[in-house]
Protein backbone atom coordinates (compact mmCIF):
# COMPACT_ATOMS: atom_id res chain seq x y z
CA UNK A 1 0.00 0.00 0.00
CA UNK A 2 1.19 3.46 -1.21
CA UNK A 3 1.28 5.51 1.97
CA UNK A 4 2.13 8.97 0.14
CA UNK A 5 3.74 10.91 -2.52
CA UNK A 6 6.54 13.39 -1.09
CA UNK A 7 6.78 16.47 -3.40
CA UNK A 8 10.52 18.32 -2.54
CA UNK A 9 10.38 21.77 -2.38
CA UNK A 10 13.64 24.12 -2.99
CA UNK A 11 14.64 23.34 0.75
CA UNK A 12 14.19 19.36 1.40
CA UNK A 13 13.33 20.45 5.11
CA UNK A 14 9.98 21.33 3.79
CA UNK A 15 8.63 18.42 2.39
CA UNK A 16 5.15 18.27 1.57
CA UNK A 17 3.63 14.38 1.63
CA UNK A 18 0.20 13.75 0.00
CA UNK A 19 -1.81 10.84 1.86
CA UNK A 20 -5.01 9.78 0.79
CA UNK A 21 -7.41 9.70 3.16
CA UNK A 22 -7.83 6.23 3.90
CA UNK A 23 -4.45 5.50 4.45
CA UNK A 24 -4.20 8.87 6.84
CA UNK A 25 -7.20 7.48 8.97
CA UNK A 26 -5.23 4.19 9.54
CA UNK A 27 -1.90 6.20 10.21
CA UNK A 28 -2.59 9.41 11.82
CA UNK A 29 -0.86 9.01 14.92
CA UNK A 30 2.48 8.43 12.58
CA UNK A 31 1.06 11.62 10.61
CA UNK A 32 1.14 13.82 13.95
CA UNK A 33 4.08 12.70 14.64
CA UNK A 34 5.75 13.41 11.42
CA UNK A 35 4.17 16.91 11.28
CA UNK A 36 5.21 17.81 14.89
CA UNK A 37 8.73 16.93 13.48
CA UNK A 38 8.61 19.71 10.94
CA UNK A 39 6.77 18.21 8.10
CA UNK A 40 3.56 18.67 5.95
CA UNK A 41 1.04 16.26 5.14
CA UNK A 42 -1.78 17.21 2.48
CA UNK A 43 -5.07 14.82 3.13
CA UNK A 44 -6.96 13.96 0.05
CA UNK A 45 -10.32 12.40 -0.84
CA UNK A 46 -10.60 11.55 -3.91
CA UNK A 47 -7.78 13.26 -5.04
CA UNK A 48 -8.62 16.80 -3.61
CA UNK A 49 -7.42 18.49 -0.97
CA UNK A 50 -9.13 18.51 2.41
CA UNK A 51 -6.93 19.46 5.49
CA UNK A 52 -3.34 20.10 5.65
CA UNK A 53 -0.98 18.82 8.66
CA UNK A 54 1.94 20.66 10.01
CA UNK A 55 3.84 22.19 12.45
CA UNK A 56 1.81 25.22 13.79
CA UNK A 57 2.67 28.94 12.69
CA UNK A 58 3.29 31.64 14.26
CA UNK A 59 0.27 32.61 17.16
CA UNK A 60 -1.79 36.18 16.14
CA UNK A 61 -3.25 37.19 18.42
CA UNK A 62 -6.72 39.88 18.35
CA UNK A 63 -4.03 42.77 18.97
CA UNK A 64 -1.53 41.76 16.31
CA UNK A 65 -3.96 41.12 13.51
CA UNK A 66 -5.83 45.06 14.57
CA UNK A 67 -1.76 46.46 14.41
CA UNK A 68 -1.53 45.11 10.93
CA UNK A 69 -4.94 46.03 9.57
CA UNK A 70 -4.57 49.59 10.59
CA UNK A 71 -0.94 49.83 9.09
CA UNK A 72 -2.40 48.53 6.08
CA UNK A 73 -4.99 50.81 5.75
CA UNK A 74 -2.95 53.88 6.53
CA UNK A 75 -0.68 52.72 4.04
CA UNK A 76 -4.13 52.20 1.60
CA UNK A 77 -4.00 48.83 0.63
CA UNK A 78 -7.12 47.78 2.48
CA UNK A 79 -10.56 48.31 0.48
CA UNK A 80 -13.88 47.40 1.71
CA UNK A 81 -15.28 43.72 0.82
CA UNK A 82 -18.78 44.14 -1.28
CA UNK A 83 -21.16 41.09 -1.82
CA UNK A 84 -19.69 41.43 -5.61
CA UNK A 85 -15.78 41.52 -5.49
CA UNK A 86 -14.48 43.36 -8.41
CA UNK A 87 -11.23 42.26 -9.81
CA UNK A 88 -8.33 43.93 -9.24
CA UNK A 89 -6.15 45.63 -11.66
């Protein structure tokens, strides 16, 4: 049985694994283990992605995110979201 297809990246550090999802259900504990480790796993069903494991990112908190969104939009690169998103130029 297959267990996954490892795509390399420019830094082999990062390696991203593709499991399907039958054969993450019957290995996850491996999965979480290899993800704690540094690497990250791509869960499919049927061939399309569903969930991604990894090591966590960096926390953001409330504060953080409100800091960035206001230097964004003093610097004017933060526009209002409409029910009909226009594309950008």
């Amino acid at each position: 049985m297959r267990l996954a297809t490892r795509i390399a990246g420019e830094d082999s550090r990062r390696m991203l694994t593709r499991v399907a999802e039958a054969d993450a259900t019957l290995r996850f504990a491996e999965l979480l283990e290899r993800a704690q480790a540094g690497e990250t796993i791509l869960v499919e069903r049927d061939g399309v992605a569903v969930c991604r494991l990894g090591p966590p990112g960096p926390a953001c908190t409330l504060d953080t995110f409100t800091r960035f969104l206001e230097m964004l939009h003093a610097q004017g690169g933060v526009r209002e979201v409409t029910e009909s998103p226009q594309r950008l130029a």
